[in-house]
C-alpha atoms as a PDB file:
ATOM      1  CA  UNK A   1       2.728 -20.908   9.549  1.00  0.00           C
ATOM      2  CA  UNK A   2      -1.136 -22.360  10.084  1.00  0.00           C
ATOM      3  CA  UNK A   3      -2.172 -24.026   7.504  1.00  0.00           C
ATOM      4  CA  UNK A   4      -5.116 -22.681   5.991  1.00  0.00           C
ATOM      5  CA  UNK A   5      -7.440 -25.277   7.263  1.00  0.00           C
ATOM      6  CA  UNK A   6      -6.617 -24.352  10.624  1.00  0.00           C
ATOM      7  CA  UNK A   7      -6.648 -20.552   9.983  1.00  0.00           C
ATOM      8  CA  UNK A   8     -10.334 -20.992   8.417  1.00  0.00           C
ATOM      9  CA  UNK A   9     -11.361 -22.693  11.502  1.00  0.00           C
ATOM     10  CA  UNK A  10      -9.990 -20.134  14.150  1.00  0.00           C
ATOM     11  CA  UNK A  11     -11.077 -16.974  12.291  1.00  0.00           C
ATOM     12  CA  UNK A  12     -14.384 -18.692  11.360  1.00  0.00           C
ATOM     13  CA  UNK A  13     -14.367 -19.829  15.759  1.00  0.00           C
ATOM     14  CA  UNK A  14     -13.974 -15.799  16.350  1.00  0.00           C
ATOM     15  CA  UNK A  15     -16.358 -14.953  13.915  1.00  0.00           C
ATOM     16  CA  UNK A  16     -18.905 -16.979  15.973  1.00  0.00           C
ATOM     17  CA  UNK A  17     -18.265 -16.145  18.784  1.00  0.00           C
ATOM     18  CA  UNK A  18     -18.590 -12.335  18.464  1.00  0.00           C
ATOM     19  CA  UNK A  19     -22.087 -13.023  16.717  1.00  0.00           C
ATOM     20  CA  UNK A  20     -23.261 -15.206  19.123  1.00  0.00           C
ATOM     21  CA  UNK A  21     -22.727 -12.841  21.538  1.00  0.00           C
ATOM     22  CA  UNK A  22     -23.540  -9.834  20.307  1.00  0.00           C
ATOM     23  CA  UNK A  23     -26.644 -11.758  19.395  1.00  0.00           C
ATOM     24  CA  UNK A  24     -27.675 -13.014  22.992  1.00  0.00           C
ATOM     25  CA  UNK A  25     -26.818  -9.186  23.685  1.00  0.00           C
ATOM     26  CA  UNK A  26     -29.150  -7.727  21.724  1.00  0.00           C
ATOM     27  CA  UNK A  27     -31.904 -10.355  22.604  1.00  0.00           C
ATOM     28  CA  UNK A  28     -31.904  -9.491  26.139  1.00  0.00           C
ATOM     29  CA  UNK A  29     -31.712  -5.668  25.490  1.00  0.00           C
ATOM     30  CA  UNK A  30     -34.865  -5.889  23.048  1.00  0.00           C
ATOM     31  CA  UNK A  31     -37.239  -8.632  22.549  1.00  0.00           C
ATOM     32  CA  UNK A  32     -37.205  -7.893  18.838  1.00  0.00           C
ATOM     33  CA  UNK A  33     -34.582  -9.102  16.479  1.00  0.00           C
ATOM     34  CA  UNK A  34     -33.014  -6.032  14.286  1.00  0.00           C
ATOM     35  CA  UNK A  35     -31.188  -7.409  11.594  1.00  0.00           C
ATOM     36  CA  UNK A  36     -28.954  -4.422  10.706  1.00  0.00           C
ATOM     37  CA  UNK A  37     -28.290  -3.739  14.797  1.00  0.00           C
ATOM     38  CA  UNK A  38     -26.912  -7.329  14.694  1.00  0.00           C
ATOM     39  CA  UNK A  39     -24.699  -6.672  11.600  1.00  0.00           C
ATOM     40  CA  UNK A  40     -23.190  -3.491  12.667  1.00  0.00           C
ATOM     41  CA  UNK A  41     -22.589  -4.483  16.382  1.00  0.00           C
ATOM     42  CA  UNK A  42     -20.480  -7.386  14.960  1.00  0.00           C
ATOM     43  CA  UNK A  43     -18.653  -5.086  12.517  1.00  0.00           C
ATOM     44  CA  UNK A  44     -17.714  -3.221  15.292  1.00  0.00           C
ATOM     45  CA  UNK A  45     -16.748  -5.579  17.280  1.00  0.00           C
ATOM     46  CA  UNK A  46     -14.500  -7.058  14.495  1.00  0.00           C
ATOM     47  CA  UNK A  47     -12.516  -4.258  13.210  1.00  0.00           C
ATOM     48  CA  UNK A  48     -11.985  -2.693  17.020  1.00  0.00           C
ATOM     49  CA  UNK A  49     -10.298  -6.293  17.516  1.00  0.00           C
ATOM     50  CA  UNK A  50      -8.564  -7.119  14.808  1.00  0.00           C
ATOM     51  CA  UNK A  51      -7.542  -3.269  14.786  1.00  0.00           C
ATOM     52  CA  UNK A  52      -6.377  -4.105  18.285  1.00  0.00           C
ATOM     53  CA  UNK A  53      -3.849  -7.021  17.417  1.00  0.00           C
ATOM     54  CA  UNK A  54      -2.936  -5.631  14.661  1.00  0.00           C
ATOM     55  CA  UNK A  55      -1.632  -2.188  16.952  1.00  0.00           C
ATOM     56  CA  UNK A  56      -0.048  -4.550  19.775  1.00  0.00           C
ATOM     57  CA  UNK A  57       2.834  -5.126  17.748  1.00  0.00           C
ATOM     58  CA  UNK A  58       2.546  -2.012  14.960  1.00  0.00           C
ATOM     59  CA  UNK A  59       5.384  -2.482  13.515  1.00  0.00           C
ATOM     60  CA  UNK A  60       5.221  -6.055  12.494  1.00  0.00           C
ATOM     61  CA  UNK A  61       2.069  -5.889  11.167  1.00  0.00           C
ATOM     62  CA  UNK A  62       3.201  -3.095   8.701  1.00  0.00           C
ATOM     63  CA  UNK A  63       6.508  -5.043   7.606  1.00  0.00           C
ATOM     64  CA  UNK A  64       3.704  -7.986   7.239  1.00  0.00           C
ATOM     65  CA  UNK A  65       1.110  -5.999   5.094  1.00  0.00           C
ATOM     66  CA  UNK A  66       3.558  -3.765   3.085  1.00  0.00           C
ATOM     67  CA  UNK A  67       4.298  -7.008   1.656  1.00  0.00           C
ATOM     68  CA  UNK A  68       1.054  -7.558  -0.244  1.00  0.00           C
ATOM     69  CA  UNK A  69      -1.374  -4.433   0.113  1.00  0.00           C
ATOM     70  CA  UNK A  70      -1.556  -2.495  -2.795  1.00  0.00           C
ATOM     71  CA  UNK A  71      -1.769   0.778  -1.154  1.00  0.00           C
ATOM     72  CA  UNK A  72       0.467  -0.026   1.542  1.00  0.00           C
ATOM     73  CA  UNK A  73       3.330  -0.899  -1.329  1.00  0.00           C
ATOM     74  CA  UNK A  74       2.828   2.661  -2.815  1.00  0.00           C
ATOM     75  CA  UNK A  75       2.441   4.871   0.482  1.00  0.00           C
ATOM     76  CA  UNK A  76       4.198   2.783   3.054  1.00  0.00           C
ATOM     77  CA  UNK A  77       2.516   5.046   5.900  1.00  0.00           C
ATOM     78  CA  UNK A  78      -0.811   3.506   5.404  1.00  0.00           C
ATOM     79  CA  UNK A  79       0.111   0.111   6.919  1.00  0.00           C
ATOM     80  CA  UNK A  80       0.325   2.321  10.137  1.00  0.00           C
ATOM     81  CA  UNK A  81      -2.824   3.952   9.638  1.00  0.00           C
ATOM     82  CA  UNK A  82      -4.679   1.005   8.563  1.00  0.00           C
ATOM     83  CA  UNK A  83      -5.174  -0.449  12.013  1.00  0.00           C
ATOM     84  CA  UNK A  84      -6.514   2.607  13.289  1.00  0.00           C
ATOM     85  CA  UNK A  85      -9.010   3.216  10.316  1.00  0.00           C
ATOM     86  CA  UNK A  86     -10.712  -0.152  11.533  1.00  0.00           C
ATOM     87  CA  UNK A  87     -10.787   0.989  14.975  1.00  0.00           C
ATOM     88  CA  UNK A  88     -12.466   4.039  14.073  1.00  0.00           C
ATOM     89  CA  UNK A  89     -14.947   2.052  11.713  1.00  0.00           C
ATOM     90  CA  UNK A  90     -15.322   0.033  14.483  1.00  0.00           C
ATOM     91  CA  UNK A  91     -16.208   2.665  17.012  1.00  0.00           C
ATOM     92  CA  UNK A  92     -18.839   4.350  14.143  1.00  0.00           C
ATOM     93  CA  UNK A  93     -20.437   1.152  13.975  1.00  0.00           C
ATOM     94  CA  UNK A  94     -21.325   0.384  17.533  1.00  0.00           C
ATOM     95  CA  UNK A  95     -22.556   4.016  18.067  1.00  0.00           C
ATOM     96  CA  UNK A  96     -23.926   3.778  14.482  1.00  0.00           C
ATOM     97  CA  UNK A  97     -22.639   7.003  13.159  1.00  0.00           C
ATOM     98  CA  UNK A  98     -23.497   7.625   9.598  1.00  0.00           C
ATOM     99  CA  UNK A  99     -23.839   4.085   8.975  1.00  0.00           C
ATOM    100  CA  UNK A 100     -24.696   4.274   4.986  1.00  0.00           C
ATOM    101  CA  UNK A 101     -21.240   5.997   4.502  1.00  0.00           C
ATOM    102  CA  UNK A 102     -19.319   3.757   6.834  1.00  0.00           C
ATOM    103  CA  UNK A 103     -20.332   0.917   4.980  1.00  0.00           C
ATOM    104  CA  UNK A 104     -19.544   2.633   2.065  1.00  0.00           C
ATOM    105  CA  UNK A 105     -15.834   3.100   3.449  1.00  0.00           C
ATOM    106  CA  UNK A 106     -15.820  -0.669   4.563  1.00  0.00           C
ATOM    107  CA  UNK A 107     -16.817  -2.157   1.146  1.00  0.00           C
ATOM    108  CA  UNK A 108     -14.179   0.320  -0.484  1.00  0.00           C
ATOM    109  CA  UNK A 109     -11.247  -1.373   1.956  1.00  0.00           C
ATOM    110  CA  UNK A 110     -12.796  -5.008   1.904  1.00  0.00           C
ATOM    111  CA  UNK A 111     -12.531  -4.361  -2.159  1.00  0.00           C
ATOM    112  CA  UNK A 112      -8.676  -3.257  -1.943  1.00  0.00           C
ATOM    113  CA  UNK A 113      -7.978  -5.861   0.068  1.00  0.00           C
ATOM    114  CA  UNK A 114      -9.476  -8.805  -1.848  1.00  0.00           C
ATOM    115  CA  UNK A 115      -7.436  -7.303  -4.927  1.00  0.00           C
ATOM    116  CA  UNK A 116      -4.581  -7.170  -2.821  1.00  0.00           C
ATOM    117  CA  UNK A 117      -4.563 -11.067  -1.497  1.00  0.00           C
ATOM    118  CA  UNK A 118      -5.680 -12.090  -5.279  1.00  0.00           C
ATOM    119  CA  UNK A 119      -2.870 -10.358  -6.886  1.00  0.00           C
ATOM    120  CA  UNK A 120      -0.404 -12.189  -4.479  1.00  0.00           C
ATOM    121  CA  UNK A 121      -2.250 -15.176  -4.653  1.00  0.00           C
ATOM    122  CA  UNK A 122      -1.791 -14.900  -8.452  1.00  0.00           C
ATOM    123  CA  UNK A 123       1.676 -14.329  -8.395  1.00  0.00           C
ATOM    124  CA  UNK A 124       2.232 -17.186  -6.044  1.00  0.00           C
ATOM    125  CA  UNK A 125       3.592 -15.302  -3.336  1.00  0.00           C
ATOM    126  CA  UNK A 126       3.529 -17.014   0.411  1.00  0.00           C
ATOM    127  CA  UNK A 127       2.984 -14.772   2.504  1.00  0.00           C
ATOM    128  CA  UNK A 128       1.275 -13.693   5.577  1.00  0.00           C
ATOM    129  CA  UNK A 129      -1.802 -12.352   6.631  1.00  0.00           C
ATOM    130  CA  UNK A 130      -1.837  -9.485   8.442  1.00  0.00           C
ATOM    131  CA  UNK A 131      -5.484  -9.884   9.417  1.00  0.00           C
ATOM    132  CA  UNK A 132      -4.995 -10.884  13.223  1.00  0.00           C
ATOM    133  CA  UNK A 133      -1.584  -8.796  13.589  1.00  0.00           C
ATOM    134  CA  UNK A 134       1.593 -10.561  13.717  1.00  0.00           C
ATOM    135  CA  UNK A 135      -0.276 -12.772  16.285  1.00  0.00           C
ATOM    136  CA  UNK A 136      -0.941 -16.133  14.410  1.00  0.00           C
ATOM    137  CA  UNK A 137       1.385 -17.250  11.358  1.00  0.00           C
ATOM    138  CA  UNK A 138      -1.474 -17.268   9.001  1.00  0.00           C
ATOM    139  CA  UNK A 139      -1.162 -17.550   5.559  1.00  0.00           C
ATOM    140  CA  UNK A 140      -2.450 -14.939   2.833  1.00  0.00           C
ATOM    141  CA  UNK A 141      -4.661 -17.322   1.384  1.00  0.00           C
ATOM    142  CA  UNK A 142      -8.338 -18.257   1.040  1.00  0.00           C
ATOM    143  CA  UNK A 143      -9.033 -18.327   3.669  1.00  0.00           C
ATOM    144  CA  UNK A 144      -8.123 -14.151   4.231  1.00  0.00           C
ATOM    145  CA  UNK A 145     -10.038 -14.085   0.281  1.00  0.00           C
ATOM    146  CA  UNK A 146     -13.026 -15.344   2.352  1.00  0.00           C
ATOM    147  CA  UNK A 147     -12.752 -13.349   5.320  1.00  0.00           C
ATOM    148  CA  UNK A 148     -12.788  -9.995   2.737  1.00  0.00           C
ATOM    149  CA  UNK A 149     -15.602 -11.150   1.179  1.00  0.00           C
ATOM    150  CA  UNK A 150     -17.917 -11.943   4.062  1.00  0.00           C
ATOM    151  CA  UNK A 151     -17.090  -8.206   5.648  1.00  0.00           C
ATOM    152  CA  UNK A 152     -17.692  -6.570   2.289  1.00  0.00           C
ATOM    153  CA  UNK A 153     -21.050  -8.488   2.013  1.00  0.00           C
ATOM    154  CA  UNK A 154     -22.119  -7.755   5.563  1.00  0.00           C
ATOM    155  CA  UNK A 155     -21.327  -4.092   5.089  1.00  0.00           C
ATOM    156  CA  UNK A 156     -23.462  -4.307   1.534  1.00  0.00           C
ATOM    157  CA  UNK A 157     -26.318  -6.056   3.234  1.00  0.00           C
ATOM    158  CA  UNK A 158     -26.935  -3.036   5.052  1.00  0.00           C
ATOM    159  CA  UNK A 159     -28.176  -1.420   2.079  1.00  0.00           C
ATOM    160  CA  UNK A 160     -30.413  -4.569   1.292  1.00  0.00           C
ATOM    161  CA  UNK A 161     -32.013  -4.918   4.591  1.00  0.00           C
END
């Protein structure tokens, strides 16, 4: 397993790199810089990728997030849905359907997730993160605390901006 050190430094590397470009994307489509354009073309971007990994191997992921998601350990289907939820958040953030409820729905899952990680984090469980798929060994830490956070406060800075 990555240690989280090295986990924080790849997901914050793809983190970059998908605002950085979806940054120089939206400069040379507009001249103007549009804050909330910005935020929810990297949203997008994010869950339709990370919803990708995670559905390249399905089955993995779920045996890795049944393990620690609270509403994957009481309705075991979810952890199959789950991937395709953030695809389809995804997909209504780059064509920026009904954006004030989609972020609604984002900060909802960012908040059962953080609960999730904390209450295994509490418990001292080592386990997985099933953030990237079954892709990288990286460890529920936090470092996937962090990565919650900052997508629950980009989707809540829509309503601040």
């Amino acid at each position: 397993m990555l240690s989280p050190v090295k986990s924080f430094i790849i997901l914050s590397f793809g983190f970059i790199i998908i605002s950085a470009i979806n940054y120089l994307y939206l400069k040379k489509k507009k001249k103007e810089s549009d804050y909330k354009l910005l935020m929810n073309n990297i949203m997008g971007c994010i869950f339709i990728i990370f919803g990708l990994l995670k559905i390249a191997n399905l089955p993995k992921f779920v045996e890795i997030f049944n393990k620690y998601d609270i509403i994957s350990k009481k309705i075991p289907y979810y952890g199959y849905l789950y991937p395709f939820i953030e695809i389809a958040l995804g997909i209504a953030y780059l064509k920026k359907f009904k954006l004030k409820k989609i972020n609604l729905i984002t900060i909802f899952l960012m908040i059962i997730s953080i609960i999730s990680v904390l209450i295994s984090m509490i418990k001292g469980q080592k386990l997985r993160c099933g953030c990237l798929g079954s892709f990288l060994h990286i460890p529920l830490s936090y470092v996937t605390l962090s990565e919650n956070v900052i997508m629950a406060l980009m989707s809540g800075s829509y309503f601040y901006y």
